[in-house]
N, C-alpha and C. Protein backbone atom coordinates (compact mmCIF):
# COMPACT_ATOMS: atom_id res chain seq x y z
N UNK A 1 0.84 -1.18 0.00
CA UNK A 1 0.00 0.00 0.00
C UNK A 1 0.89 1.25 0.00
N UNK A 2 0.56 2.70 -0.84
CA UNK A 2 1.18 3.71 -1.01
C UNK A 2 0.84 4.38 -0.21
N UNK A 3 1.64 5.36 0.30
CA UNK A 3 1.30 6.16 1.24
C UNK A 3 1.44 7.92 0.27
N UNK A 4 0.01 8.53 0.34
CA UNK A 4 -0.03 9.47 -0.18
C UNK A 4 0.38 10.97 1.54
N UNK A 5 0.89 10.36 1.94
CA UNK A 5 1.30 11.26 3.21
C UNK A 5 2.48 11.63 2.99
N UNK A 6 3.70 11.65 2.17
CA UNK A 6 4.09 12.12 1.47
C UNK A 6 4.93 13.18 1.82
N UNK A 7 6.10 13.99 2.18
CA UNK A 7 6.31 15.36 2.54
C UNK A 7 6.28 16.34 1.56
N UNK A 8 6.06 17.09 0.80
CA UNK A 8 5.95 18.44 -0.44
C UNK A 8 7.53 18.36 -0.26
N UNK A 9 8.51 18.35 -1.52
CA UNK A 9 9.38 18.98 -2.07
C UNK A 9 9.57 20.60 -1.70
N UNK A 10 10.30 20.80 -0.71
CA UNK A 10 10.58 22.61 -0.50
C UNK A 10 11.72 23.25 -1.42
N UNK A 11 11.50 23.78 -2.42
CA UNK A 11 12.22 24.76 -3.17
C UNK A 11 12.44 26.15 -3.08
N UNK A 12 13.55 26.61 -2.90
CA UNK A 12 13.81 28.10 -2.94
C UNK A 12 14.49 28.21 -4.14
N UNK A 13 13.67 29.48 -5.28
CA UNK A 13 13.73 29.82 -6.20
C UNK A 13 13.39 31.46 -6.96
N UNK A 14 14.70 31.86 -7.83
CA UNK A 14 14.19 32.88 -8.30
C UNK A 14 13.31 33.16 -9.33
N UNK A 15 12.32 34.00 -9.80
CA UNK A 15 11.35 34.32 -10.40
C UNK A 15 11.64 34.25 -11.52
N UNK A 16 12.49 34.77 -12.14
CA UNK A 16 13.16 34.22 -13.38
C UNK A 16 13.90 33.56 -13.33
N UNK A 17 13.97 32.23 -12.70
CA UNK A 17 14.44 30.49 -12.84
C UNK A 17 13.73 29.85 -13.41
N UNK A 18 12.06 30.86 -12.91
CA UNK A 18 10.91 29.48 -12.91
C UNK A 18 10.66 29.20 -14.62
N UNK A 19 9.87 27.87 -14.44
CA UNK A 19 9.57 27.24 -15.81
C UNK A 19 8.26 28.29 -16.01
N UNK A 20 8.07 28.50 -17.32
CA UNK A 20 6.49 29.29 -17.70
C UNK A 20 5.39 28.44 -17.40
N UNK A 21 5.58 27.22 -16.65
CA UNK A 21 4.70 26.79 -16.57
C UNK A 21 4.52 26.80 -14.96
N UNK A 22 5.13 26.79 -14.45
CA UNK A 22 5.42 27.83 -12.77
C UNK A 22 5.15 29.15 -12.85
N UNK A 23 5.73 29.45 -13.55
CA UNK A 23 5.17 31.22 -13.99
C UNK A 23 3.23 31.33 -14.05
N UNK A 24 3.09 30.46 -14.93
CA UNK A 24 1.87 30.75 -15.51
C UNK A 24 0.55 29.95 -13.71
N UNK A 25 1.68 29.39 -13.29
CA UNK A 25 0.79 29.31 -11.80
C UNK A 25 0.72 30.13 -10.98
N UNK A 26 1.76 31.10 -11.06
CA UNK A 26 2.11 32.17 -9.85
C UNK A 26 0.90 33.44 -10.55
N UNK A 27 1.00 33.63 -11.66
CA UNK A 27 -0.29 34.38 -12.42
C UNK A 27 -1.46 34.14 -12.09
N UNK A 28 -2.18 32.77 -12.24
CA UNK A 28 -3.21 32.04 -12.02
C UNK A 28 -3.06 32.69 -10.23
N UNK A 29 -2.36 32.51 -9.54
CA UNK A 29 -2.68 32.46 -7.99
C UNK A 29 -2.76 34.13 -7.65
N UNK A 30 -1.75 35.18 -8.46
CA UNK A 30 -1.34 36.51 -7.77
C UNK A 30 -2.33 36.86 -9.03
N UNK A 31 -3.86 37.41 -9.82
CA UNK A 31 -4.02 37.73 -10.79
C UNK A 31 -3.51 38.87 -11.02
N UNK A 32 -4.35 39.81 -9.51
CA UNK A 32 -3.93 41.63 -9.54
C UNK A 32 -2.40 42.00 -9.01
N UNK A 33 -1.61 40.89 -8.90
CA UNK A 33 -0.12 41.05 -8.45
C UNK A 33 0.00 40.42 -7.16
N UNK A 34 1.33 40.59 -6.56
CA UNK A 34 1.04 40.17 -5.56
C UNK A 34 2.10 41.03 -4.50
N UNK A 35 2.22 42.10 -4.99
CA UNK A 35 2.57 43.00 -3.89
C UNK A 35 2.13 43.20 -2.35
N UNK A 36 1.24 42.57 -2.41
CA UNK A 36 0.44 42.44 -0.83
C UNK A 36 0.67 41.54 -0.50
N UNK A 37 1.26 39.71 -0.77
CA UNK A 37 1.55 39.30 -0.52
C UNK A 37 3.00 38.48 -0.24
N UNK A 38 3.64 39.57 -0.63
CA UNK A 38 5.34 39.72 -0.34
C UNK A 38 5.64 39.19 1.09
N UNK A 39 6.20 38.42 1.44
CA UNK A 39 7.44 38.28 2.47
C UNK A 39 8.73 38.78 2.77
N UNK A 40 9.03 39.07 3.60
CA UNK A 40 10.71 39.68 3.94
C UNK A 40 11.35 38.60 4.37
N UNK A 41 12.31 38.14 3.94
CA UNK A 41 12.91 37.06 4.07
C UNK A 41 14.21 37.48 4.90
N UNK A 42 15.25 37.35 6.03
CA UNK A 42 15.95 37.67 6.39
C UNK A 42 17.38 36.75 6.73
N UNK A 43 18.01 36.61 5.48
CA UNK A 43 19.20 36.12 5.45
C UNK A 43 20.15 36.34 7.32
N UNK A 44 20.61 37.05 7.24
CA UNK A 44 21.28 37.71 8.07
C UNK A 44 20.76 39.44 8.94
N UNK A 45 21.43 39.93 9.33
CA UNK A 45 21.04 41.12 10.23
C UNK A 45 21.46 41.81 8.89
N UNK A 46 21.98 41.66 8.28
CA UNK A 46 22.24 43.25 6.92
C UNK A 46 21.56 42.63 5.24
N UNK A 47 21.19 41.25 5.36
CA UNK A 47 21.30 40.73 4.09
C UNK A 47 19.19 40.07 4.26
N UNK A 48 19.16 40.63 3.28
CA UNK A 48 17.08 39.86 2.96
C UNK A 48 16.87 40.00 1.49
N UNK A 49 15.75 39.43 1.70
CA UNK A 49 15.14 39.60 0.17
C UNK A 49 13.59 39.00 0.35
N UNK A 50 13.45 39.51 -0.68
CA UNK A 50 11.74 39.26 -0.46
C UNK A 50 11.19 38.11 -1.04
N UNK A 51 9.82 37.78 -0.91
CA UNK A 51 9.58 36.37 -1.86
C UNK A 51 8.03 36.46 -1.89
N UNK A 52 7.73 35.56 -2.42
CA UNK A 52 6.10 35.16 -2.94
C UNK A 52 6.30 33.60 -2.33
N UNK A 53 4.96 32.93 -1.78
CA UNK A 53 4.51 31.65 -1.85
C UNK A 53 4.15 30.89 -3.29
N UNK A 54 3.99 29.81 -3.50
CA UNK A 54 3.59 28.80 -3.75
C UNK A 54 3.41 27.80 -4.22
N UNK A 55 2.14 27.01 -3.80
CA UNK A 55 2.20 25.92 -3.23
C UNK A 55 1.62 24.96 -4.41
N UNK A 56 1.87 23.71 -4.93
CA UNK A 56 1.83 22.80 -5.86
C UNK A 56 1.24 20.88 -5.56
N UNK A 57 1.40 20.23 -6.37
CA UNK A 57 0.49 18.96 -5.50
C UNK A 57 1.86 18.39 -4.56
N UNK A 58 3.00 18.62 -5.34
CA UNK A 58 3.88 17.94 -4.88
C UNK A 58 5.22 19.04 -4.42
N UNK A 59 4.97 20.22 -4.51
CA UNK A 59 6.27 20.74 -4.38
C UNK A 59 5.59 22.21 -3.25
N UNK A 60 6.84 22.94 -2.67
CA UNK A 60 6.14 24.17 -1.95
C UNK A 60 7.32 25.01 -2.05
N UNK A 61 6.69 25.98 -3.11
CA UNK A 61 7.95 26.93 -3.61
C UNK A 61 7.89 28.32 -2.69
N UNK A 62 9.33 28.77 -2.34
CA UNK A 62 9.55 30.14 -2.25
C UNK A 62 10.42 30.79 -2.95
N UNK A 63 9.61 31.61 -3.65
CA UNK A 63 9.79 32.43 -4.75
C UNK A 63 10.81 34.02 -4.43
N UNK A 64 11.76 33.86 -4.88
CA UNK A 64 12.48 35.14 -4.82
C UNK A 64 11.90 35.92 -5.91
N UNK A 65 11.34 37.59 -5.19
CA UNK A 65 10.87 38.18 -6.65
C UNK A 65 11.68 39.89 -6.35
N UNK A 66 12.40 40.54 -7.44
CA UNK A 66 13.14 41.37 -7.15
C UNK A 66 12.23 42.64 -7.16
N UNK A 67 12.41 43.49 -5.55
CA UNK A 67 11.99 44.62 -5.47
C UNK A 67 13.19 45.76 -5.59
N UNK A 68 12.26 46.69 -6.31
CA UNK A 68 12.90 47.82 -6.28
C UNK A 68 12.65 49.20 -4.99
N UNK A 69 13.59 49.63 -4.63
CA UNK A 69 13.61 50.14 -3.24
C UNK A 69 13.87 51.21 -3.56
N UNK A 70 13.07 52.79 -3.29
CA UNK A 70 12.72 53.70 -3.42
C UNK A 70 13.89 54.44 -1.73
N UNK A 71 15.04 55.31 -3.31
CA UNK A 71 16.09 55.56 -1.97
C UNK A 71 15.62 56.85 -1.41
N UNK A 72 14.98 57.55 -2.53
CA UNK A 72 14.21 58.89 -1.55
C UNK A 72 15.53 59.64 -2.08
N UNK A 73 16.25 59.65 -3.30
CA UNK A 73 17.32 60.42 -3.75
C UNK A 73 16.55 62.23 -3.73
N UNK A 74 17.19 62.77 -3.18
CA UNK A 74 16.72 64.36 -3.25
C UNK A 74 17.45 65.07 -4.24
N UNK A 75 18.34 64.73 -4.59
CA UNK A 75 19.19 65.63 -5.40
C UNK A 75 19.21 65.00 -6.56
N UNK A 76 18.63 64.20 -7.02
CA UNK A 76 17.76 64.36 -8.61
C UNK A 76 16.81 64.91 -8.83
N UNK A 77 16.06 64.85 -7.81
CA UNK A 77 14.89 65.47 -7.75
C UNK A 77 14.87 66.97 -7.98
N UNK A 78 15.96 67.31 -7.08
CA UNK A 78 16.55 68.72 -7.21
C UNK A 78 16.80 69.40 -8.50
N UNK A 79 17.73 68.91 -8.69
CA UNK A 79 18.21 68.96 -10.27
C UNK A 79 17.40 69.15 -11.66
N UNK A 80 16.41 68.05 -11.24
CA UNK A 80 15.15 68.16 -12.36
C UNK A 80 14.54 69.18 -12.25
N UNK A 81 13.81 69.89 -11.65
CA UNK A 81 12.88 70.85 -10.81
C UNK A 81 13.99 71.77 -11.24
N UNK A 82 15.53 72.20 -11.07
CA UNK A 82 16.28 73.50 -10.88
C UNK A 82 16.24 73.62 -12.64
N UNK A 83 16.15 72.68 -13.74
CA UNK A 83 16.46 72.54 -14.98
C UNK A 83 15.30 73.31 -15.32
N UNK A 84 13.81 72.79 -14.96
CA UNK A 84 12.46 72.96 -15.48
C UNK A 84 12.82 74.96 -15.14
N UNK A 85 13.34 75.22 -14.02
CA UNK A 85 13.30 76.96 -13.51
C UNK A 85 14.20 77.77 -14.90
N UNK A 86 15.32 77.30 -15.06
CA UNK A 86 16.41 77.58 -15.95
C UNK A 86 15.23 77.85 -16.95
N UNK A 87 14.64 76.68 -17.62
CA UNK A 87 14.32 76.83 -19.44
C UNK A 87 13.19 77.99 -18.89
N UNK A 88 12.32 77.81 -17.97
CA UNK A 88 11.10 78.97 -17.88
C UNK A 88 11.62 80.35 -17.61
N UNK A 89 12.78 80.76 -16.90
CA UNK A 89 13.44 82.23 -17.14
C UNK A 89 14.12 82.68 -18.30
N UNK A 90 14.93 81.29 -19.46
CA UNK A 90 14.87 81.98 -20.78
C UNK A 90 13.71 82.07 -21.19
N UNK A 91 12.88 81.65 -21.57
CA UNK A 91 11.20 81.88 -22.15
C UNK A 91 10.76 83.23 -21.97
N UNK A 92 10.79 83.30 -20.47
CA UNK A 92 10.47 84.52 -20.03
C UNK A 92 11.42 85.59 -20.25
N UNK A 93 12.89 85.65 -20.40
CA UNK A 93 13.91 86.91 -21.25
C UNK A 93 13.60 86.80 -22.77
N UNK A 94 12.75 85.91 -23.41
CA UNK A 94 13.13 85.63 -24.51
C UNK A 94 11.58 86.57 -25.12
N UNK A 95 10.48 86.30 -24.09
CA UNK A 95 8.92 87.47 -24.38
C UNK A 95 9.64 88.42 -24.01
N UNK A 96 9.69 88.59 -23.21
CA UNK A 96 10.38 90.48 -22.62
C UNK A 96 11.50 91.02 -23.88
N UNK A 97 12.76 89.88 -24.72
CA UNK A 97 12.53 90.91 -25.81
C UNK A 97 11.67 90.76 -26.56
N UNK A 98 11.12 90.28 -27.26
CA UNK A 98 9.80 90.66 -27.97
C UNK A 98 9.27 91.61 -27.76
N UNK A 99 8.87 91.76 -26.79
CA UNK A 99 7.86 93.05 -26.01
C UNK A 99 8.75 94.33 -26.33
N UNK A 100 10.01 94.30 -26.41
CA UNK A 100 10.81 95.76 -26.48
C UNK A 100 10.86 96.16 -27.43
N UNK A 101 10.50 95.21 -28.56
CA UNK A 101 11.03 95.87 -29.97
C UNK A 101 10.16 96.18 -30.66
């Protein structure tokens, strides 16, 4: 007699490792994404990464999926915004001569 008691196969895997046919399950499960269901995974005290669940008849994947981390840079921001001031004060020397002549 077989025993369907069985333990699930545990895989840790990145998101672009998976087969499209793993892919096309993680779709099926996350439709609207799955940013809400992110994990923080914590290697070490300085080292993590994030992941997605899931789960299969025979296997139970954790999914590494790469986030992008918003550094809050100010001085691009800066920069952009000081560029946009620059072109709108030539514009504006550039009506004022018009207007003189």
């Amino acid at each position: 007699m077989e025993s369907n008691s069985r333990p699930k196969k545990r895989v840790v895997i990145s998101y672009k490792n998976l087969s499209p046919e793993l892919q096309a399950e993680v779709k099926k499960k996350y439709p609207y994404g799955y940013t809400d269901n992110m994990i923080r995974i914590d290697k070490s005290p300085t080292d993590f990464f994030y992941a997605i669940m899931l789960e299969t008849e025979d296997s139970s994947y954790l999914i590494k999926v790469d986030v992008k981390v918003d550094t809050g840079d100010v001085e691009e921001e800066k920069d952009f915004f000081e560029d946009d001031i620059t072109v709108t004060e030539e514009i504006a020397d550039a009506s004022e001569e018009s207007e003189d002549e």
